[in-house]
PDB file of N, CA and C in Angstrom:
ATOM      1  N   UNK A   1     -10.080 -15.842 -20.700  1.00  0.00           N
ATOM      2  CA  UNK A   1      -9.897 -14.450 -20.359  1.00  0.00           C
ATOM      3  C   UNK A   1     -10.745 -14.041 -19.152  1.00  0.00           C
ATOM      4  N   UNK A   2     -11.330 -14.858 -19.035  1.00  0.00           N
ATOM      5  CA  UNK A   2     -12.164 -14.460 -17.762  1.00  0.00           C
ATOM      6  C   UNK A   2     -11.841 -14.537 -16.053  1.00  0.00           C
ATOM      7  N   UNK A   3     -10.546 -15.360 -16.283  1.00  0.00           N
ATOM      8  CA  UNK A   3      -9.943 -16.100 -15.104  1.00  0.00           C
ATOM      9  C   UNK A   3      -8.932 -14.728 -14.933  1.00  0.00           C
ATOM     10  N   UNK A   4      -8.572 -14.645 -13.780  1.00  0.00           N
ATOM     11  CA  UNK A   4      -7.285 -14.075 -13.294  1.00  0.00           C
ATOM     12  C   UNK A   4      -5.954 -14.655 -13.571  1.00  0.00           C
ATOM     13  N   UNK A   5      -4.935 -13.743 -14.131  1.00  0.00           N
ATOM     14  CA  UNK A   5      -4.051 -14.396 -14.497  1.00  0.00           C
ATOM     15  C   UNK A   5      -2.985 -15.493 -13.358  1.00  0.00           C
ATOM     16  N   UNK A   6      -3.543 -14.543 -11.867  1.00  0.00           N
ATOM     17  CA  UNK A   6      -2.874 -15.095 -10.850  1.00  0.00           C
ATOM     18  C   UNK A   6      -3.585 -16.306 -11.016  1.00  0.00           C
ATOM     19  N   UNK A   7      -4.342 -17.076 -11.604  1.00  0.00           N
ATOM     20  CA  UNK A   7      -4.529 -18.450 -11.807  1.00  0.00           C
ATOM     21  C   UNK A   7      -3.503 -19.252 -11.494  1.00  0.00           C
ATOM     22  N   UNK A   8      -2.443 -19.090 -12.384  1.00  0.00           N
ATOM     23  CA  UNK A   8      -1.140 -19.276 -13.335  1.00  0.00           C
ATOM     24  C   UNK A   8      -0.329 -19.647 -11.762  1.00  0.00           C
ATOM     25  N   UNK A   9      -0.324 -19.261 -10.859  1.00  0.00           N
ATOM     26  CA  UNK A   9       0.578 -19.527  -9.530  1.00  0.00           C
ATOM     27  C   UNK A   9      -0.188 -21.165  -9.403  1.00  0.00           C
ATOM     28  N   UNK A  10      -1.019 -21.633  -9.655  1.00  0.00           N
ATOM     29  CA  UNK A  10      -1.818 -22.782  -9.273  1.00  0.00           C
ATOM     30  C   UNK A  10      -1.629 -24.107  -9.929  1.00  0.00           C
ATOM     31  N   UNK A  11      -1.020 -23.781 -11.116  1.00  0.00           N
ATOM     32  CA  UNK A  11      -0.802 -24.806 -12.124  1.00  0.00           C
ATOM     33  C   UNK A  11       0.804 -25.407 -11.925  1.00  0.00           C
ATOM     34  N   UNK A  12       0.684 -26.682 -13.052  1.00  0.00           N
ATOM     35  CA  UNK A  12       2.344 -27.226 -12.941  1.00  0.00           C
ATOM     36  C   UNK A  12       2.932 -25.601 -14.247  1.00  0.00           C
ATOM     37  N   UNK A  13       4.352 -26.067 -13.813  1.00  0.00           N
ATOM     38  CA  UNK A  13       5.091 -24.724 -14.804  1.00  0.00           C
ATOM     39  C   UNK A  13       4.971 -25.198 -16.388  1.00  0.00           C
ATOM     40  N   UNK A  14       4.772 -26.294 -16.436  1.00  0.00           N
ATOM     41  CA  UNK A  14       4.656 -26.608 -17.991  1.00  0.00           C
ATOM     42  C   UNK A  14       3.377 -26.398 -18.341  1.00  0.00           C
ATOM     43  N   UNK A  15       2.258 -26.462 -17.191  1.00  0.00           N
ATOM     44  CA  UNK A  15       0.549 -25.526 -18.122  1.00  0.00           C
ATOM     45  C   UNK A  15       1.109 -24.185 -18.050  1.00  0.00           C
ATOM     46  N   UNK A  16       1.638 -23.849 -17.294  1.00  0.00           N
ATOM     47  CA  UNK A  16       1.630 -22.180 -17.411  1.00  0.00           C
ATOM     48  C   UNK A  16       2.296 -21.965 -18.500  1.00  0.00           C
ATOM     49  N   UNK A  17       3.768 -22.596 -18.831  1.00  0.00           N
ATOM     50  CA  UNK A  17       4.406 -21.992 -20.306  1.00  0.00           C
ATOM     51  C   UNK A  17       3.407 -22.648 -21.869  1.00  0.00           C
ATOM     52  N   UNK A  18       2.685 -23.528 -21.435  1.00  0.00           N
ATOM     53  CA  UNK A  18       1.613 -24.251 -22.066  1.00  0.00           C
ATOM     54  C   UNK A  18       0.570 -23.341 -22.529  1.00  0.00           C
ATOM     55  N   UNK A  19       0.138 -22.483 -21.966  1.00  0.00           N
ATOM     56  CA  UNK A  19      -1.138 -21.323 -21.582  1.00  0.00           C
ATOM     57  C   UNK A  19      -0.111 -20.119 -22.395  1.00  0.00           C
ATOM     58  N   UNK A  20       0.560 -19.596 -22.334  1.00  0.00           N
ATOM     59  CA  UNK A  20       1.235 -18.625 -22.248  1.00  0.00           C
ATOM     60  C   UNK A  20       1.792 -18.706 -24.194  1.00  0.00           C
ATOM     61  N   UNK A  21       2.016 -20.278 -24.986  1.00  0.00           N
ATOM     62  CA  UNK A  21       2.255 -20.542 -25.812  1.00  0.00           C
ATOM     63  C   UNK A  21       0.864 -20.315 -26.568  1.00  0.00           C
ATOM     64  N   UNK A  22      -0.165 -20.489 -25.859  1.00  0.00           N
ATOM     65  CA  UNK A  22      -1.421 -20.905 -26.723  1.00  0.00           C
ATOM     66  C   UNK A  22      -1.985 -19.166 -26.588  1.00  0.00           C
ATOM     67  N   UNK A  23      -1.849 -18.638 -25.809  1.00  0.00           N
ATOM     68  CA  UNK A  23      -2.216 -17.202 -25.502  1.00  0.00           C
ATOM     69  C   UNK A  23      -2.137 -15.964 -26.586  1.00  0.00           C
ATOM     70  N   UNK A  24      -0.682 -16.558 -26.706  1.00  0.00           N
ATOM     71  CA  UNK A  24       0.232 -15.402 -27.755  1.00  0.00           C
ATOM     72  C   UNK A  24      -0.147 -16.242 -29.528  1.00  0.00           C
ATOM     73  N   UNK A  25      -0.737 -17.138 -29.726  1.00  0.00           N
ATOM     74  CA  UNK A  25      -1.211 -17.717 -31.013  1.00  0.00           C
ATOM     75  C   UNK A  25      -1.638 -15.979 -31.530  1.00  0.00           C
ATOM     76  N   UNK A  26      -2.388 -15.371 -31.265  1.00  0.00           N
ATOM     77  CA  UNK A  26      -2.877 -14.292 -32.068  1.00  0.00           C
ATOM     78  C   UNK A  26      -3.117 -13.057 -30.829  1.00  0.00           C
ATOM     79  N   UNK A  27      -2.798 -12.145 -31.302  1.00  0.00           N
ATOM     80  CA  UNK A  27      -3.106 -10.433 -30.266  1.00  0.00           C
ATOM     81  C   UNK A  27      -3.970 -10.108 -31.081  1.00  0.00           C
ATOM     82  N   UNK A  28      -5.001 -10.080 -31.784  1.00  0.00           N
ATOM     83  CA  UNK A  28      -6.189  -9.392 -32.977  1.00  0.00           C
ATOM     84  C   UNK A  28      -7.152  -9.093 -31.674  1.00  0.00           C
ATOM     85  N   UNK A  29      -7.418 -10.543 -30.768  1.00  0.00           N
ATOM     86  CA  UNK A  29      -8.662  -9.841 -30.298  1.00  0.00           C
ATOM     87  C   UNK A  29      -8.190 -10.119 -28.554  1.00  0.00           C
ATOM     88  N   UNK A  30      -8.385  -9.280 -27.403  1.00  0.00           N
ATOM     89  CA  UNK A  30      -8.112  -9.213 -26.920  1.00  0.00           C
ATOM     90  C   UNK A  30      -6.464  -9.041 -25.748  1.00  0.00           C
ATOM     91  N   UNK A  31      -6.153  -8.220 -26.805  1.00  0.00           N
ATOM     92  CA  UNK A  31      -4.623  -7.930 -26.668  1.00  0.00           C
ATOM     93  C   UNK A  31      -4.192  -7.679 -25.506  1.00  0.00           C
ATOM     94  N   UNK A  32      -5.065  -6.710 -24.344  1.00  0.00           N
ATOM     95  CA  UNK A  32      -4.489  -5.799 -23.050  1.00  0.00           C
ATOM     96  C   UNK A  32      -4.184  -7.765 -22.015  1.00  0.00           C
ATOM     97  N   UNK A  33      -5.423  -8.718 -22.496  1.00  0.00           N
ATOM     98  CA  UNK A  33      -5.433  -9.333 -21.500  1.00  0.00           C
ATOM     99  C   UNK A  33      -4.683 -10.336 -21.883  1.00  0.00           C
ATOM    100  N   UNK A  34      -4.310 -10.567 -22.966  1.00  0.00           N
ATOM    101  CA  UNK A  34      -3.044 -11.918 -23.539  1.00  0.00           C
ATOM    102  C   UNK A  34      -1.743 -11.277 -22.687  1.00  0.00           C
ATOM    103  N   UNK A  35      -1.438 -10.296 -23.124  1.00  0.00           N
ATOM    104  CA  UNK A  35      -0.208  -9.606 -22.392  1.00  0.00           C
ATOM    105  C   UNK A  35       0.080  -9.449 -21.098  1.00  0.00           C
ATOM    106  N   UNK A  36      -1.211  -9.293 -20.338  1.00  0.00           N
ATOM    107  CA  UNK A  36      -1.228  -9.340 -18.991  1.00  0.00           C
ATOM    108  C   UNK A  36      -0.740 -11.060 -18.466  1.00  0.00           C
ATOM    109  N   UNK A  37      -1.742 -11.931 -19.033  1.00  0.00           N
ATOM    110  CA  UNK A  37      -1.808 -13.604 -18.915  1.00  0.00           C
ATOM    111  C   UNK A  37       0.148 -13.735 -19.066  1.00  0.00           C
ATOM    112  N   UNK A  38       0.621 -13.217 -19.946  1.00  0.00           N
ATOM    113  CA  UNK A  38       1.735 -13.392 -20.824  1.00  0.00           C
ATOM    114  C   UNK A  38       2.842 -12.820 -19.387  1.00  0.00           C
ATOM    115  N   UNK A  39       2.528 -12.084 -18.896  1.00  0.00           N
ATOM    116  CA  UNK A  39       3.189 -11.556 -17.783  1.00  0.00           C
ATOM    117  C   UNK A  39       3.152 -11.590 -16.681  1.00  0.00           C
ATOM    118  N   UNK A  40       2.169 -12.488 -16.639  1.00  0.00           N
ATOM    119  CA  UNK A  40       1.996 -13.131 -15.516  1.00  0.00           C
ATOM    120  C   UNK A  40       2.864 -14.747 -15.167  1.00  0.00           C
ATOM    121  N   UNK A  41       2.925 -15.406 -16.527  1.00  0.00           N
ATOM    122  CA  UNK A  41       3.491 -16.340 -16.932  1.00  0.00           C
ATOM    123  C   UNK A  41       5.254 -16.097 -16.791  1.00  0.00           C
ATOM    124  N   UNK A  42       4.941 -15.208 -16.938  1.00  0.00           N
ATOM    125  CA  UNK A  42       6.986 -14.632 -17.079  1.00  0.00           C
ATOM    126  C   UNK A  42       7.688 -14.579 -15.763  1.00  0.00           C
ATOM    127  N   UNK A  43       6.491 -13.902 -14.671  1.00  0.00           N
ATOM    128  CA  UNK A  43       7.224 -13.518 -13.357  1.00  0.00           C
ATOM    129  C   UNK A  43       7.320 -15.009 -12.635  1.00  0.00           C
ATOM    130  N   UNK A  44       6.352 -16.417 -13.179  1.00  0.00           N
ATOM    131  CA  UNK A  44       6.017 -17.252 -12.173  1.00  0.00           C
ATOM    132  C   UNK A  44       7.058 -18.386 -12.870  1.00  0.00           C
ATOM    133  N   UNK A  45       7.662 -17.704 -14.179  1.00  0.00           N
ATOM    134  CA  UNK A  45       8.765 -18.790 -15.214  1.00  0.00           C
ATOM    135  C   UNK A  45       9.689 -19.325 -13.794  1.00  0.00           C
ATOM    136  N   UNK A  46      10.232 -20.495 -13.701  1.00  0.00           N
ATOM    137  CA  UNK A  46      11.487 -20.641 -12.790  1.00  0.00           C
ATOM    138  C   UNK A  46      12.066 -21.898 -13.845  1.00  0.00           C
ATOM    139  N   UNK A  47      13.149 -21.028 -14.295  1.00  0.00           N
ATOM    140  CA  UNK A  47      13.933 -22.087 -15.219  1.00  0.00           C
ATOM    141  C   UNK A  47      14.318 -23.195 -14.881  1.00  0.00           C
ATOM    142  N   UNK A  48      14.523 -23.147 -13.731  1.00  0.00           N
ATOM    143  CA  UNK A  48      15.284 -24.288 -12.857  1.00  0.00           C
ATOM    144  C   UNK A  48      14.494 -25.601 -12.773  1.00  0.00           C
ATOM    145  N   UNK A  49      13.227 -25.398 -13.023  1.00  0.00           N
ATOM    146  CA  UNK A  49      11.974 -26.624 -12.764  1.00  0.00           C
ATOM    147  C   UNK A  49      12.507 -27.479 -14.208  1.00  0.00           C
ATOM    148  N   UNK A  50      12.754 -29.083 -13.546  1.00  0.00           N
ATOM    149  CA  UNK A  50      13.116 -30.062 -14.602  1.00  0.00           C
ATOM    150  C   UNK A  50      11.628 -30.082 -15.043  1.00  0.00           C
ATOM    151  N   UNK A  51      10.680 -30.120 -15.009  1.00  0.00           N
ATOM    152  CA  UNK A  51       9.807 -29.920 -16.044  1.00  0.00           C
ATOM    153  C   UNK A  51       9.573 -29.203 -17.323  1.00  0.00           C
ATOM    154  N   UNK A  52      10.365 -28.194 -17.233  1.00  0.00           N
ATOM    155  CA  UNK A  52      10.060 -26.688 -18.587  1.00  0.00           C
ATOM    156  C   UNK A  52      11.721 -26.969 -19.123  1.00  0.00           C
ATOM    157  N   UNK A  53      12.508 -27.216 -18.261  1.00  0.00           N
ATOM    158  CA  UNK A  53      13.604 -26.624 -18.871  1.00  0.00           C
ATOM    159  C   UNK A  53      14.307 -27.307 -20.026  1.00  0.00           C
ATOM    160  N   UNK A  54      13.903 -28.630 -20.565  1.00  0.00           N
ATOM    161  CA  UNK A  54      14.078 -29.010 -22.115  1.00  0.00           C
ATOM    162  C   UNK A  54      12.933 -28.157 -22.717  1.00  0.00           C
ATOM    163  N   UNK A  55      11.847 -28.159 -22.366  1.00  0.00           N
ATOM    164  CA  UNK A  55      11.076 -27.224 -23.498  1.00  0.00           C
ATOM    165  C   UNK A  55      11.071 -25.685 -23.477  1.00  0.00           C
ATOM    166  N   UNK A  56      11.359 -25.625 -22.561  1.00  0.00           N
ATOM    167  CA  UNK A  56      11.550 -24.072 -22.427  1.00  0.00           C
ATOM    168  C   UNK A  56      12.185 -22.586 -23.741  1.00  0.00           C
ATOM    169  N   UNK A  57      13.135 -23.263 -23.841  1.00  0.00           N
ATOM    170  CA  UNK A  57      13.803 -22.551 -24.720  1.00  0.00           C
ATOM    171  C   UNK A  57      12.764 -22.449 -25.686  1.00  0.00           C
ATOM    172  N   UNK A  58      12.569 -23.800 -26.695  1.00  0.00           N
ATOM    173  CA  UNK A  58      11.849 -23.954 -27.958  1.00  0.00           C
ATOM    174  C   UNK A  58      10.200 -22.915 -27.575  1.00  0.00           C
ATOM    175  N   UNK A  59       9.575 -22.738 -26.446  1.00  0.00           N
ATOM    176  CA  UNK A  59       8.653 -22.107 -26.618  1.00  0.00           C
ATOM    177  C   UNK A  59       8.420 -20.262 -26.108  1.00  0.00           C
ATOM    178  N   UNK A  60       9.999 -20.664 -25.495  1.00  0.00           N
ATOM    179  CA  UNK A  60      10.186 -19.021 -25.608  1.00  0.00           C
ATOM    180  C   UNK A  60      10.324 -18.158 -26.852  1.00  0.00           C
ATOM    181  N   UNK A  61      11.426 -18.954 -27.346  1.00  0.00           N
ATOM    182  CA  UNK A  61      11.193 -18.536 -29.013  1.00  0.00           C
ATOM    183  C   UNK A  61      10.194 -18.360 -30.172  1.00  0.00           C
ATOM    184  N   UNK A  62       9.241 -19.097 -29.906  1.00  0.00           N
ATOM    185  CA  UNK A  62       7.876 -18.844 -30.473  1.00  0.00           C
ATOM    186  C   UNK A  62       7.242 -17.742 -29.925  1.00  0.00           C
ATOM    187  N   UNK A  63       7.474 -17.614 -28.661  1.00  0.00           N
ATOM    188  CA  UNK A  63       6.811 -16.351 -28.344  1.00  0.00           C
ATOM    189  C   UNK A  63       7.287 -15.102 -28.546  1.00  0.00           C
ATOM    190  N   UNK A  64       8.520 -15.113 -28.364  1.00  0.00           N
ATOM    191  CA  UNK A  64       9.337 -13.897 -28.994  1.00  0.00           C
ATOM    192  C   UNK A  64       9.091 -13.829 -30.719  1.00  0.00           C
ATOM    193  N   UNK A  65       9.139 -14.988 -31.226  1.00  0.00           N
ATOM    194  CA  UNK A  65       8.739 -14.405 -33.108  1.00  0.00           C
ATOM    195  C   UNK A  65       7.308 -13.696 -32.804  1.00  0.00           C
ATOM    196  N   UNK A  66       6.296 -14.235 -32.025  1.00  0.00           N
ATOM    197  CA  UNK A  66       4.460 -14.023 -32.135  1.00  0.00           C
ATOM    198  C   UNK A  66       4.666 -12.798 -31.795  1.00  0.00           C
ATOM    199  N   UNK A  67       5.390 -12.238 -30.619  1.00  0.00           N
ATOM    200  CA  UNK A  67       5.674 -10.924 -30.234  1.00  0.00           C
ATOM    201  C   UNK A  67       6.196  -9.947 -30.841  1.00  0.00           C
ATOM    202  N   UNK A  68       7.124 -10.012 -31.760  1.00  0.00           N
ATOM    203  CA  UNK A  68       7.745  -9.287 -33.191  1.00  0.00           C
ATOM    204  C   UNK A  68       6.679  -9.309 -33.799  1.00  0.00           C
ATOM    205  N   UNK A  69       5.945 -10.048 -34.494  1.00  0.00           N
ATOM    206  CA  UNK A  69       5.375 -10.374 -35.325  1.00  0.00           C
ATOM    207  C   UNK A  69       4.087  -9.255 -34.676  1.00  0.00           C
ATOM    208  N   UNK A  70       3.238  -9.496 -33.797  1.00  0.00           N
ATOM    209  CA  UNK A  70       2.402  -8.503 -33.604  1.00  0.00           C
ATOM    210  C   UNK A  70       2.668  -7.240 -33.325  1.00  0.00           C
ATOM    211  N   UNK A  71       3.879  -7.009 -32.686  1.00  0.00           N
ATOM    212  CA  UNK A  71       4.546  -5.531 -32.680  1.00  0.00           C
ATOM    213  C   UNK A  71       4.570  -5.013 -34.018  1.00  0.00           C
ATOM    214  N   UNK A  72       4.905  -5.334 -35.053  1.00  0.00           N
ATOM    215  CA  UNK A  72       4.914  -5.453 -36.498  1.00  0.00           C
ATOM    216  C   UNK A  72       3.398  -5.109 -36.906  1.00  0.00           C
ATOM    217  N   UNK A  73       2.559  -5.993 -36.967  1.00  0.00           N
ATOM    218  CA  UNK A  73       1.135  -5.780 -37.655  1.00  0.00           C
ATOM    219  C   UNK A  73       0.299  -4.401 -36.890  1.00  0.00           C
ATOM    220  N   UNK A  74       1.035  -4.506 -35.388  1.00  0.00           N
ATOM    221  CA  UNK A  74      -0.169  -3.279 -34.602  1.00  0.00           C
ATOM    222  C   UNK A  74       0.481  -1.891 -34.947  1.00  0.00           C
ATOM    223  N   UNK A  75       1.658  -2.077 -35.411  1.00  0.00           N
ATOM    224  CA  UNK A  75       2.406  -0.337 -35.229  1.00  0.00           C
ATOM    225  C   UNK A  75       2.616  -0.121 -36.664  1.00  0.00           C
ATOM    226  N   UNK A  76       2.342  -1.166 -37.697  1.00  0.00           N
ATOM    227  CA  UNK A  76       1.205  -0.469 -38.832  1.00  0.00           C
ATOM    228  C   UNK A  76      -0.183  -0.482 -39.195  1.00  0.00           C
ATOM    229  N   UNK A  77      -0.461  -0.986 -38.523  1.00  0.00           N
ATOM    230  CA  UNK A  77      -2.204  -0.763 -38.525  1.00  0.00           C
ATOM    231  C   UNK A  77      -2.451   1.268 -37.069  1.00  0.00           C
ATOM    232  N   UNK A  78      -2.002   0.732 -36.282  1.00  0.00           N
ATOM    233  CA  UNK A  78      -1.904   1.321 -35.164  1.00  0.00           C
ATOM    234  C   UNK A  78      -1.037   2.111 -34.728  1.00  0.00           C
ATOM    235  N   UNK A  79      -0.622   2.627 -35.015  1.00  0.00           N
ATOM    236  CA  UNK A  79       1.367   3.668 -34.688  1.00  0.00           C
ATOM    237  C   UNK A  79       1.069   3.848 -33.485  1.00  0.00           C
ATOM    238  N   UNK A  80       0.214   4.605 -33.066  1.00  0.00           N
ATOM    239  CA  UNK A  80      -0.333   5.133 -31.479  1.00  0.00           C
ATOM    240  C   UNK A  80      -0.286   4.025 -30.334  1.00  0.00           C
ATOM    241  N   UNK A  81      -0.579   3.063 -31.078  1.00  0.00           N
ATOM    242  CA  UNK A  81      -1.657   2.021 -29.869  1.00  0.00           C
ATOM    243  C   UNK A  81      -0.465   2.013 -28.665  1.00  0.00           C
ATOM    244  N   UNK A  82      -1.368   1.905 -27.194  1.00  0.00           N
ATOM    245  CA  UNK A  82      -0.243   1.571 -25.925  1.00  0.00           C
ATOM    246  C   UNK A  82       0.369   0.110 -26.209  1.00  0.00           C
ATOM    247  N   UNK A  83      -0.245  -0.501 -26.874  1.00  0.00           N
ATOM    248  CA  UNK A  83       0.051  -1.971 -26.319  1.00  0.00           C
ATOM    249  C   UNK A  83       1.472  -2.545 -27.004  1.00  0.00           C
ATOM    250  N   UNK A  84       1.747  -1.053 -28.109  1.00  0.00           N
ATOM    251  CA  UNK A  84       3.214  -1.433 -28.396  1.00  0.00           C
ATOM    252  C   UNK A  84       3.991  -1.193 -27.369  1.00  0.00           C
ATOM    253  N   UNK A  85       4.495  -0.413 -26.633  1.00  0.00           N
ATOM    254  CA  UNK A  85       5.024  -0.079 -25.634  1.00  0.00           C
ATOM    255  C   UNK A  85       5.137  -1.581 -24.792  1.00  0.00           C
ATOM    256  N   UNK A  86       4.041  -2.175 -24.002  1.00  0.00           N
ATOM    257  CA  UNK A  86       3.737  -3.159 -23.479  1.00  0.00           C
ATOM    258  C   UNK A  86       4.688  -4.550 -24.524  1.00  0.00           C
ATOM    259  N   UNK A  87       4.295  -4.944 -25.518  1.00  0.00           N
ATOM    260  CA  UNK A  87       4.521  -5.331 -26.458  1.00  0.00           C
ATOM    261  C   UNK A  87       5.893  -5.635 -26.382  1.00  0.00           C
ATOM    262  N   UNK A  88       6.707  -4.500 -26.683  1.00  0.00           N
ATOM    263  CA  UNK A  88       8.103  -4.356 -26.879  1.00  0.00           C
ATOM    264  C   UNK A  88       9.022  -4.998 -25.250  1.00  0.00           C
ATOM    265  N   UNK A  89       8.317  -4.549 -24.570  1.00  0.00           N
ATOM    266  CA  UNK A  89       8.717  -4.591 -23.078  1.00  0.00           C
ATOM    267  C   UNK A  89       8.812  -6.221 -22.616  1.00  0.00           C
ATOM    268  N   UNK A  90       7.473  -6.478 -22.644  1.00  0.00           N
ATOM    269  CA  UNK A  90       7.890  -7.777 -22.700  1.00  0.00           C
ATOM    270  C   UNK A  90       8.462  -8.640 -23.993  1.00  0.00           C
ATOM    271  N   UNK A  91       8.473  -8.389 -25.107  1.00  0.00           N
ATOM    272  CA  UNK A  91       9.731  -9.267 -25.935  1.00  0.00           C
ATOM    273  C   UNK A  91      10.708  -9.180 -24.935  1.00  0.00           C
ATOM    274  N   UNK A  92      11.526  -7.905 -24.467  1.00  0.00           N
ATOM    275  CA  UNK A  92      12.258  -8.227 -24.479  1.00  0.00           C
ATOM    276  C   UNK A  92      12.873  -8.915 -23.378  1.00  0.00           C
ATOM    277  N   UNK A  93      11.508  -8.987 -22.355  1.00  0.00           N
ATOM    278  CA  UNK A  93      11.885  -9.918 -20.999  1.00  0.00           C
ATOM    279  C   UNK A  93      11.815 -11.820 -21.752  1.00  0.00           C
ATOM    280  N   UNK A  94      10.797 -11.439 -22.651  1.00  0.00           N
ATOM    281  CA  UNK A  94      11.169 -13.062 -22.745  1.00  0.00           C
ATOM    282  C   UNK A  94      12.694 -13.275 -23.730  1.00  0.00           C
ATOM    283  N   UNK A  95      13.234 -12.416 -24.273  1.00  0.00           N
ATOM    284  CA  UNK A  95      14.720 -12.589 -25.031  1.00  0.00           C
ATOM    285  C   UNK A  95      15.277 -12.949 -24.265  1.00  0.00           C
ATOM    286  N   UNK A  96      15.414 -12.235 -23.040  1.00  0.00           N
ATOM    287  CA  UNK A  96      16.356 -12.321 -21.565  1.00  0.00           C
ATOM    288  C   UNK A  96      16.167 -13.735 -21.135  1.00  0.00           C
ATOM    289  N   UNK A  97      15.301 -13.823 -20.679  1.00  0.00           N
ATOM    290  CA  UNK A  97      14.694 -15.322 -20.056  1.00  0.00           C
ATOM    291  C   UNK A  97      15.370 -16.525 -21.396  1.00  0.00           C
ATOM    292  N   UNK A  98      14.685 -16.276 -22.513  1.00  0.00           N
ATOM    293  CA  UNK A  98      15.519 -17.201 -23.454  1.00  0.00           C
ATOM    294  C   UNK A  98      16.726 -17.367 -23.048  1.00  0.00           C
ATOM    295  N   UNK A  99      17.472 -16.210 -22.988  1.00  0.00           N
ATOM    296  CA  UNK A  99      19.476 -15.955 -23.089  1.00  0.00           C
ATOM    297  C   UNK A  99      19.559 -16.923 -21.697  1.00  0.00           C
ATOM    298  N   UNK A 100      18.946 -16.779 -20.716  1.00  0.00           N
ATOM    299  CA  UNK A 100      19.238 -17.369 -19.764  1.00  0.00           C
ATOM    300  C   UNK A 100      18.954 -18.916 -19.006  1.00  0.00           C
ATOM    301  N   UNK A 101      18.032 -19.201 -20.311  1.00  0.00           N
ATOM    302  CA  UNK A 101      17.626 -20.161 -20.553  1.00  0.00           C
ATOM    303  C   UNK A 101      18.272 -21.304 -21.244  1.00  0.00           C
ATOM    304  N   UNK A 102      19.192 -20.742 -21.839  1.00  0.00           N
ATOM    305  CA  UNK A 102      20.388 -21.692 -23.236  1.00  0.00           C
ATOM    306  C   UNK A 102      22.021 -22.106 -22.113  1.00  0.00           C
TER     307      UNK A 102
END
């Protein structure tokens, strides 16, 4: 968390969807900056790279359940919190990216 997410332009595309898988493991503690990392990862996705694109799918989908799944725990613990908003927004860029991904 200490790194800039523009890190993520520096790496092969399989650390970045690599980083981005291990990121979203839990939103409990440091949520504003997983999401940021997480969206940073999304804009630099290029499906087209034969590196990601057999795994791709399988770890978009994990991230979209982790993303339900914490949208879920924060907006009953939290109804207010911003980071649903954020949250929701990107699920649903990575759904898209999935769809376009298959």
């Amino acid at each position: 968390m200490r790194v800039n997410p523009q890190y993520l332009a520096q790496v092969s595309p399989l650390v970045a969807l690599s980083v981005s898988a291990a990121i979203t493991a839990t939103f409990e503690t440091n949520t504003a900056h997983r999401l940021d990392w997480l969206a940073a990862v999304l804009r630099l996705l290029n499906l087209a790279d034969a590196d990601i694109r057999d795994v791709a799918p399988k770890i978009l989908d994990v991230i979209a359940s982790r993303l339900s799944g914490a949208y879920m725990q924060i907006s009953e613990a939290r109804p207010g919190d911003p980071s649903l908003r954020r949250i929701s927004q990107l699920n649903r860029q990575v759904v898209e990216i999935r769809r376009l991904a298959a």
